[in-house]
PDB file of N, CA and C in Angstrom:
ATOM      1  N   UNK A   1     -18.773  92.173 -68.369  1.00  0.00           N
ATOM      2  CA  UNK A   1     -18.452  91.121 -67.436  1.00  0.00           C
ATOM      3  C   UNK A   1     -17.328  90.261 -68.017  1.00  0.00           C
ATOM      4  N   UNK A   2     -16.258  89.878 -67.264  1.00  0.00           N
ATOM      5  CA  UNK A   2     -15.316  89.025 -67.248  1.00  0.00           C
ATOM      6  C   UNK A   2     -14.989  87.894 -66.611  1.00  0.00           C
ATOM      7  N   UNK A   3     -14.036  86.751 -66.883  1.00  0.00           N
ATOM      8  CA  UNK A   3     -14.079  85.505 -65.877  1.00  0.00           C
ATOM      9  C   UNK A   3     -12.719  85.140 -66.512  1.00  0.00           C
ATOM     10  N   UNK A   4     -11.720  85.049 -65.620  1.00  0.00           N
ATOM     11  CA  UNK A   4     -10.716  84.264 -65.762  1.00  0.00           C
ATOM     12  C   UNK A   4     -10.416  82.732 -65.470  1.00  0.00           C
ATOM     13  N   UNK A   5      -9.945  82.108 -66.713  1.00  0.00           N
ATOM     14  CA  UNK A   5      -9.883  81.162 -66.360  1.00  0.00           C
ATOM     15  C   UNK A   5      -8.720  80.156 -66.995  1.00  0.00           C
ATOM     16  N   UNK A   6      -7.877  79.173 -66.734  1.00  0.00           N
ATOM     17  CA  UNK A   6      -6.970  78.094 -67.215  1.00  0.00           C
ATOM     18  C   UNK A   6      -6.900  77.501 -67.684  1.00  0.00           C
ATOM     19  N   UNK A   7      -5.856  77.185 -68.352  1.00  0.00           N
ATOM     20  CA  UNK A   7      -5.500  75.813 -69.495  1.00  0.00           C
ATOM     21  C   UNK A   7      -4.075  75.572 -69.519  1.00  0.00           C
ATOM     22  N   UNK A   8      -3.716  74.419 -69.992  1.00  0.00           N
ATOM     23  CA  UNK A   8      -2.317  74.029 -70.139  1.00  0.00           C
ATOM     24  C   UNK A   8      -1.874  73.527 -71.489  1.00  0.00           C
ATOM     25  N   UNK A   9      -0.833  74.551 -71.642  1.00  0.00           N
ATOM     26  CA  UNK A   9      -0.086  74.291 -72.772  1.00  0.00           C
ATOM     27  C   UNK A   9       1.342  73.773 -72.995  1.00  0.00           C
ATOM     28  N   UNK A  10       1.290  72.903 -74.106  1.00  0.00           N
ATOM     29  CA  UNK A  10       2.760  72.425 -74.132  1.00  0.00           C
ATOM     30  C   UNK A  10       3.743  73.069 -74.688  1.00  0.00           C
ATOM     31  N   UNK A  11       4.613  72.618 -74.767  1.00  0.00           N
ATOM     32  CA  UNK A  11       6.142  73.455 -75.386  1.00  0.00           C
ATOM     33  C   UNK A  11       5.783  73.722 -76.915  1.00  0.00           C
ATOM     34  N   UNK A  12       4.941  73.091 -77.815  1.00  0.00           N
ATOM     35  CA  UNK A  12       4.416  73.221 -78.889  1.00  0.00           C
ATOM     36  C   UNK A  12       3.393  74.425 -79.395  1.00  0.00           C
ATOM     37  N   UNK A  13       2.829  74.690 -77.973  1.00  0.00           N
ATOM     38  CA  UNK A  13       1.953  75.678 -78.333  1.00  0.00           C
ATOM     39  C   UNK A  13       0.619  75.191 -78.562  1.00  0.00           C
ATOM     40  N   UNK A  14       0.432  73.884 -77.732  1.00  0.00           N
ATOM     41  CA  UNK A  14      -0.931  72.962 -78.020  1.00  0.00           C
ATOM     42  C   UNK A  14      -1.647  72.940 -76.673  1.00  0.00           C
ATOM     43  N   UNK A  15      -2.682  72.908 -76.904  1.00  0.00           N
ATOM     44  CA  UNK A  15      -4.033  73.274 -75.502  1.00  0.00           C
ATOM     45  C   UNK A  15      -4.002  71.450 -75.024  1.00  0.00           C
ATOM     46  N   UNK A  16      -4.172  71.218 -73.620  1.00  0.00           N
ATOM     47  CA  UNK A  16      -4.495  70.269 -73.276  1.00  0.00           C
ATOM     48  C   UNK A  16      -5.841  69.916 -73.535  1.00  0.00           C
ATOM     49  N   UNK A  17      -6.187  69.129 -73.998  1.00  0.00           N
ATOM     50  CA  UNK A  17      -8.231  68.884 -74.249  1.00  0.00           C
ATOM     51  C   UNK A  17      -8.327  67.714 -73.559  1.00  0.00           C
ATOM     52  N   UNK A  18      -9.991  67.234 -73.309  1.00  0.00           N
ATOM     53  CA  UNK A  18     -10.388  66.357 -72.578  1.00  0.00           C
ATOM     54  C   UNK A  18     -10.229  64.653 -72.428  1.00  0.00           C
ATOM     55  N   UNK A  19      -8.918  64.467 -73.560  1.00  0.00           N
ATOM     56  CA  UNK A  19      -8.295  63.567 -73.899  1.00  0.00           C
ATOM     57  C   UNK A  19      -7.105  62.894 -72.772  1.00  0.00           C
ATOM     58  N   UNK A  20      -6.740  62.085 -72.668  1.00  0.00           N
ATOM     59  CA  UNK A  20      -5.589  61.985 -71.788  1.00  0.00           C
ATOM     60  C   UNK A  20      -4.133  62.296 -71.681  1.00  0.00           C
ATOM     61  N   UNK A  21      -3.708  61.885 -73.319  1.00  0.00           N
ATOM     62  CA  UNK A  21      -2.368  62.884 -73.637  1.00  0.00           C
ATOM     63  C   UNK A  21      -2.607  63.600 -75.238  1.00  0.00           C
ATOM     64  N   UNK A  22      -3.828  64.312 -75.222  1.00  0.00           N
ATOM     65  CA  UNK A  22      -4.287  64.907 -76.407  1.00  0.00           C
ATOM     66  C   UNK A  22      -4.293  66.102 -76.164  1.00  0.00           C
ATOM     67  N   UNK A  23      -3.437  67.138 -77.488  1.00  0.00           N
ATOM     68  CA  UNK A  23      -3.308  68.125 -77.087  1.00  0.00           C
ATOM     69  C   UNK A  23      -3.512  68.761 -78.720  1.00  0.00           C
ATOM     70  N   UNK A  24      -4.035  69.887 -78.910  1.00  0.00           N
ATOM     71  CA  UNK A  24      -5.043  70.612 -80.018  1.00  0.00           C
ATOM     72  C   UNK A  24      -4.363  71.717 -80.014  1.00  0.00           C
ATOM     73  N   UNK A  25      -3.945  72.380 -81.203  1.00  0.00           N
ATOM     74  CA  UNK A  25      -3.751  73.769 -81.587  1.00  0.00           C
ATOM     75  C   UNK A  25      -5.114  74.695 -81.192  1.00  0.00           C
ATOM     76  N   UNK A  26      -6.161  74.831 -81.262  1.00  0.00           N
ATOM     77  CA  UNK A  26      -6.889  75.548 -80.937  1.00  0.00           C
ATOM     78  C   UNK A  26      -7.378  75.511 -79.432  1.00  0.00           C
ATOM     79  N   UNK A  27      -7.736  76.970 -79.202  1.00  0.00           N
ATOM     80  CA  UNK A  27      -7.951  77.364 -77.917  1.00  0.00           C
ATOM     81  C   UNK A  27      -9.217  76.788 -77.348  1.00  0.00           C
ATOM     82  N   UNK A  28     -10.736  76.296 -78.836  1.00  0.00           N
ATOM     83  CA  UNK A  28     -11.559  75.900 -78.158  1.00  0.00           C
ATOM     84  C   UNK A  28     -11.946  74.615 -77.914  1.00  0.00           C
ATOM     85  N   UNK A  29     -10.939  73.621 -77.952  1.00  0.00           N
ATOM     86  CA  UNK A  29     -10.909  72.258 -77.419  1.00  0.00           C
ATOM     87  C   UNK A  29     -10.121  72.369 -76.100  1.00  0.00           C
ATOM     88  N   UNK A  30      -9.460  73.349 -75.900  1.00  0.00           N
ATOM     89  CA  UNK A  30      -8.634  73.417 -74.556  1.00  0.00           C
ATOM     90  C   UNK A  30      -9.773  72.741 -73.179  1.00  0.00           C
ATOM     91  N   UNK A  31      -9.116  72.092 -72.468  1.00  0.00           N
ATOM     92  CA  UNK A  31     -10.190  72.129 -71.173  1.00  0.00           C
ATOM     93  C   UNK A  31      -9.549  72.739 -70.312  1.00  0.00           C
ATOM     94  N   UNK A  32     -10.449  73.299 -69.814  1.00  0.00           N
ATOM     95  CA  UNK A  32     -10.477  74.864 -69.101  1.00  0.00           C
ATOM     96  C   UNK A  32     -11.314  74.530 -67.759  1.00  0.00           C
ATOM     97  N   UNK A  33      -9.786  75.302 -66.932  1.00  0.00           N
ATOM     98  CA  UNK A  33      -9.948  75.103 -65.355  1.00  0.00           C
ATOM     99  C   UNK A  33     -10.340  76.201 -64.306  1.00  0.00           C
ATOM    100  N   UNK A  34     -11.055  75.664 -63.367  1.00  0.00           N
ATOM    101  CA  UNK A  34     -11.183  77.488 -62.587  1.00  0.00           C
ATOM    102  C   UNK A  34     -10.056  77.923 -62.018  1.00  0.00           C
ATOM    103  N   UNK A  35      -8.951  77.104 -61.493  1.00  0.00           N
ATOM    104  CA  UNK A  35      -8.027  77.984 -60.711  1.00  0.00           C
ATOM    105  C   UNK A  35      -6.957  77.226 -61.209  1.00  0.00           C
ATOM    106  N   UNK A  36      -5.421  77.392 -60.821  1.00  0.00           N
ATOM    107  CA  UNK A  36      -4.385  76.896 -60.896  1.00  0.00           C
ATOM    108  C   UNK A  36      -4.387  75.522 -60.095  1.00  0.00           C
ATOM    109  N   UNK A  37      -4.764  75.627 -59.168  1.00  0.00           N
ATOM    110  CA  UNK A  37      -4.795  74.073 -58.307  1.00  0.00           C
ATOM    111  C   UNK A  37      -6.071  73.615 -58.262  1.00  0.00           C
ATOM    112  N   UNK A  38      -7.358  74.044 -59.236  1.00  0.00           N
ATOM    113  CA  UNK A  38      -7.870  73.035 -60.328  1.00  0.00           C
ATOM    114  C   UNK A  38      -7.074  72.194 -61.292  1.00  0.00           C
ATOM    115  N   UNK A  39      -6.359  72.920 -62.171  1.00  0.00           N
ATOM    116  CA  UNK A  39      -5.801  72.385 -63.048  1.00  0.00           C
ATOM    117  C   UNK A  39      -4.700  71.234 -62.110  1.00  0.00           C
ATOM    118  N   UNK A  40      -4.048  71.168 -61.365  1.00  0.00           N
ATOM    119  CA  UNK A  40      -2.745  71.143 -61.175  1.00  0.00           C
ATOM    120  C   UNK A  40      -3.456  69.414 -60.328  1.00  0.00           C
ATOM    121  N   UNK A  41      -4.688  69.898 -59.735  1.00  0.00           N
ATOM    122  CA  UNK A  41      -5.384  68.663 -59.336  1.00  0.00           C
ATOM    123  C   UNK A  41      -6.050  67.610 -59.771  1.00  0.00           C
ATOM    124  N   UNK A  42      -6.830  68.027 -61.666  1.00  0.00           N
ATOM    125  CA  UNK A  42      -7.524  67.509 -62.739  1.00  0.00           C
ATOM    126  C   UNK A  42      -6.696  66.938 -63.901  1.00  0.00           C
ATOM    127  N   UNK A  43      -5.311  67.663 -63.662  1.00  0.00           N
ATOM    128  CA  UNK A  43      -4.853  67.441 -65.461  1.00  0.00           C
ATOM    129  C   UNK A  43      -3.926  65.937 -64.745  1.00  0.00           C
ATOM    130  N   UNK A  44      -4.315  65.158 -66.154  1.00  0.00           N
ATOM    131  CA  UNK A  44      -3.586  63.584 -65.728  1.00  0.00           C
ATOM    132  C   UNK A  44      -2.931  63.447 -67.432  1.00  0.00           C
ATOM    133  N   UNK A  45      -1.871  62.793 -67.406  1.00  0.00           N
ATOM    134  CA  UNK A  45      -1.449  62.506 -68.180  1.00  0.00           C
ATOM    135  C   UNK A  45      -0.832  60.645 -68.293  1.00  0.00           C
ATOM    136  N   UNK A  46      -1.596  60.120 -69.504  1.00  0.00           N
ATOM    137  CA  UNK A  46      -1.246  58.770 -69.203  1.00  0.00           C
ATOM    138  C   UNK A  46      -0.056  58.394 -69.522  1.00  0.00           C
ATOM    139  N   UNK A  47       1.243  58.864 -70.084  1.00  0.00           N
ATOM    140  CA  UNK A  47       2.066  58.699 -70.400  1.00  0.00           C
ATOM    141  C   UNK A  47       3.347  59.076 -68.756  1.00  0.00           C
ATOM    142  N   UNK A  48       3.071  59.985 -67.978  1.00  0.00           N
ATOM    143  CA  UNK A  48       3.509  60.537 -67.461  1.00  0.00           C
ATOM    144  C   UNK A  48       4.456  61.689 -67.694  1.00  0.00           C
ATOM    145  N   UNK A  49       3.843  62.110 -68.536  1.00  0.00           N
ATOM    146  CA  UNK A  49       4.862  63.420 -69.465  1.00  0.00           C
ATOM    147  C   UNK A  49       4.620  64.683 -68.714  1.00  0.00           C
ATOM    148  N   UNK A  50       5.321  65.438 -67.599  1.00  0.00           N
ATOM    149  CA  UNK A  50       4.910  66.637 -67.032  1.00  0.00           C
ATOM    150  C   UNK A  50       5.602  67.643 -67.648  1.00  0.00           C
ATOM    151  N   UNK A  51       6.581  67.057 -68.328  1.00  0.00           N
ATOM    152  CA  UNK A  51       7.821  68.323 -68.380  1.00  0.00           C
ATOM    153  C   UNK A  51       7.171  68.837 -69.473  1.00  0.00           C
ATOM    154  N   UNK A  52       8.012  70.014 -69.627  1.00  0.00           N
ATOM    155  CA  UNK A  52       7.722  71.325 -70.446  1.00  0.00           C
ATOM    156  C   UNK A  52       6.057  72.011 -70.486  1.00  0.00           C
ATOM    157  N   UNK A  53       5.421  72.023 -69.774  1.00  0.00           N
ATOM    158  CA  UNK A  53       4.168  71.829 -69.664  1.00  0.00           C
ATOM    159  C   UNK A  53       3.992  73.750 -68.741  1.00  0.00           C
ATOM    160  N   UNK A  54       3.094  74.782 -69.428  1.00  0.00           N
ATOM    161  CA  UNK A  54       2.646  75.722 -68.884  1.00  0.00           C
ATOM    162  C   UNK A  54       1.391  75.966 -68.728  1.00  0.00           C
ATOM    163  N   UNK A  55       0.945  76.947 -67.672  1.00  0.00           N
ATOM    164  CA  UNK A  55      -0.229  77.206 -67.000  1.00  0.00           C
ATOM    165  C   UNK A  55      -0.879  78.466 -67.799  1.00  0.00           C
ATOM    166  N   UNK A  56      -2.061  78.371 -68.646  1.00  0.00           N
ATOM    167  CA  UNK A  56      -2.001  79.857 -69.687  1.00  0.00           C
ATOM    168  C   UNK A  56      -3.083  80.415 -68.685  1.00  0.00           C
ATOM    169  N   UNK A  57      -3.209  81.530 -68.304  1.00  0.00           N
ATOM    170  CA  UNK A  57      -4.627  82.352 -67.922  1.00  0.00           C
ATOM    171  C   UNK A  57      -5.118  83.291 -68.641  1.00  0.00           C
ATOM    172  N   UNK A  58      -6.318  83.021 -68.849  1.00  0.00           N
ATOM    173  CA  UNK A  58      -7.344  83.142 -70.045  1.00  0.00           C
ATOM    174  C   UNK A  58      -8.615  84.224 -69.385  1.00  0.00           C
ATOM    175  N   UNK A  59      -8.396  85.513 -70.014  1.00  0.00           N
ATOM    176  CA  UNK A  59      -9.759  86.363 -69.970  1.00  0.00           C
ATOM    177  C   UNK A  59     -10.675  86.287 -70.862  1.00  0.00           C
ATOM    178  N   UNK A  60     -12.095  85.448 -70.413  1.00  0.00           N
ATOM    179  CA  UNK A  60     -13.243  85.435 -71.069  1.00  0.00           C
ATOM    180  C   UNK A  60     -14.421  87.019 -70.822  1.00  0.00           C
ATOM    181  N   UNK A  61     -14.158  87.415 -72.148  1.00  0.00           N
ATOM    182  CA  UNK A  61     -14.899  88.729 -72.174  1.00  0.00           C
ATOM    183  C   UNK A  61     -16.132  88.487 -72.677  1.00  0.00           C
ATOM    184  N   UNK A  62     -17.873  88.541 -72.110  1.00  0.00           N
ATOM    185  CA  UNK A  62     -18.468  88.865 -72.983  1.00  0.00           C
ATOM    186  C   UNK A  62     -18.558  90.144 -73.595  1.00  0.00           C
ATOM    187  N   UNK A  63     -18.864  90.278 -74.758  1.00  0.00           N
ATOM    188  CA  UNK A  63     -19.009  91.182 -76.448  1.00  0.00           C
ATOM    189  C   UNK A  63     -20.335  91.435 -76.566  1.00  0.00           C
ATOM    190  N   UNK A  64     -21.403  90.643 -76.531  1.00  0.00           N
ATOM    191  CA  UNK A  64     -22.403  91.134 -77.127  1.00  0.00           C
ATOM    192  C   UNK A  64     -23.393  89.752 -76.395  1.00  0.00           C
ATOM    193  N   UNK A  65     -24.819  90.191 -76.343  1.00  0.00           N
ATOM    194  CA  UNK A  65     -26.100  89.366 -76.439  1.00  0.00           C
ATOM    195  C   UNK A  65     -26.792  89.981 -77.184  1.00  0.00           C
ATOM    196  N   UNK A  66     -27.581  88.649 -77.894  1.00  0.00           N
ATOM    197  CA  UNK A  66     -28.627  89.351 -78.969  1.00  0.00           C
ATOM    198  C   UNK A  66     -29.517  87.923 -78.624  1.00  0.00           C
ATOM    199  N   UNK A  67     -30.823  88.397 -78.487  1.00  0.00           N
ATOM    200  CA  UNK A  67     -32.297  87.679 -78.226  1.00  0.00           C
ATOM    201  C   UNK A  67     -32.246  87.066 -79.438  1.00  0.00           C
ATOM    202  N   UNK A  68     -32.916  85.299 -79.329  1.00  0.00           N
ATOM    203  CA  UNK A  68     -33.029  84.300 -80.050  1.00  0.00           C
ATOM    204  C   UNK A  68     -34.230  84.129 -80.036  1.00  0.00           C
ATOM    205  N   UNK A  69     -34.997  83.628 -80.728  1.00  0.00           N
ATOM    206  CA  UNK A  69     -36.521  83.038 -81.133  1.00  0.00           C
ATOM    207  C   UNK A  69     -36.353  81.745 -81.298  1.00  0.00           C
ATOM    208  N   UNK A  70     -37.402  81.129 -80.646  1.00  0.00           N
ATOM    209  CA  UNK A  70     -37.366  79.600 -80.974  1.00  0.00           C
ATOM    210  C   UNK A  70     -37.664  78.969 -82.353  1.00  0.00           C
ATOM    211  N   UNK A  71     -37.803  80.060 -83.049  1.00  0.00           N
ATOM    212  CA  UNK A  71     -38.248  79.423 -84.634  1.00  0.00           C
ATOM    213  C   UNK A  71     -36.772  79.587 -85.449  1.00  0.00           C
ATOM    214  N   UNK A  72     -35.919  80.139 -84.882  1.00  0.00           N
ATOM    215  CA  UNK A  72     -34.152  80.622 -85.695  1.00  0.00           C
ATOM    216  C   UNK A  72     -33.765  79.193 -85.225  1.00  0.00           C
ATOM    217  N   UNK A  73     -33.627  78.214 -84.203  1.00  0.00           N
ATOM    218  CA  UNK A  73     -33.190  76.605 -84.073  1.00  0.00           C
ATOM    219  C   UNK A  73     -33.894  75.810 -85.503  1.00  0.00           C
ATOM    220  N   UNK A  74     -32.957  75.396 -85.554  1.00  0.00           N
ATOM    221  CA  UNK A  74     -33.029  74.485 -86.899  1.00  0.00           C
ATOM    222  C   UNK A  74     -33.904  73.529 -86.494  1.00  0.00           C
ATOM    223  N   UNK A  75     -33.983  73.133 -85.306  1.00  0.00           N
ATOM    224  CA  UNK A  75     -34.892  71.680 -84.909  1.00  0.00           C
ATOM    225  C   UNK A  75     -36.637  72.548 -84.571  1.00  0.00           C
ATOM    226  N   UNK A  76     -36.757  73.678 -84.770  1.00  0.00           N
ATOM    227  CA  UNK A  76     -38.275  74.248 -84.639  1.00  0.00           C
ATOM    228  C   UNK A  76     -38.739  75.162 -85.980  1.00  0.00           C
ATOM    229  N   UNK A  77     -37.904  74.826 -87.265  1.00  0.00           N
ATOM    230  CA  UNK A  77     -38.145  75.264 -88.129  1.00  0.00           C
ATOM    231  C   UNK A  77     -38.901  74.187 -89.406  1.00  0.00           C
ATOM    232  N   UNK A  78     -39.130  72.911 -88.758  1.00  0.00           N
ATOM    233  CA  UNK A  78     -40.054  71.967 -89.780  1.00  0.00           C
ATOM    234  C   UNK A  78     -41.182  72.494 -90.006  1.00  0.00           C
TER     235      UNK A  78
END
């Protein structure tokens, strides 16, 4: 199973995150949109900085599930 989905990156090569003009080298602070006019409707910038600004689309693949036990959580192992 797969799910595509969006983020915006700057001319730097930095993910927009849930910040207002904060933007992160890594992919998993990115905030991540369902469609293009999600993003285009959600992303605000307080500075008003639009320029140089791209739309990345992102394939989320799951890899693998593996069954958890409630005694492997650190908070049910006292």
């Amino acid at each position: 199973m797969s799910e595509i989905v969006y983020a915006i990156k700057n001319k730097e090569g930095n993910y927009a995150t849930y910040g207002r003009t904060e933007f992160k080298d890594r992919l998993r602070f990115a905030k991540i949109y369902k469609s293009k006019k999600t993003a285009l409707q959600h992303y605000f910038n307080n500075t008003g900085n639009y320029n140089d600004l791209k739309l990345v689309k992102i394939e989320i693949k799951i890899l693998d599930e593996e069954e958890l036990k409630p005694n492997e959580f650190l908070e049910n192992r006292r």
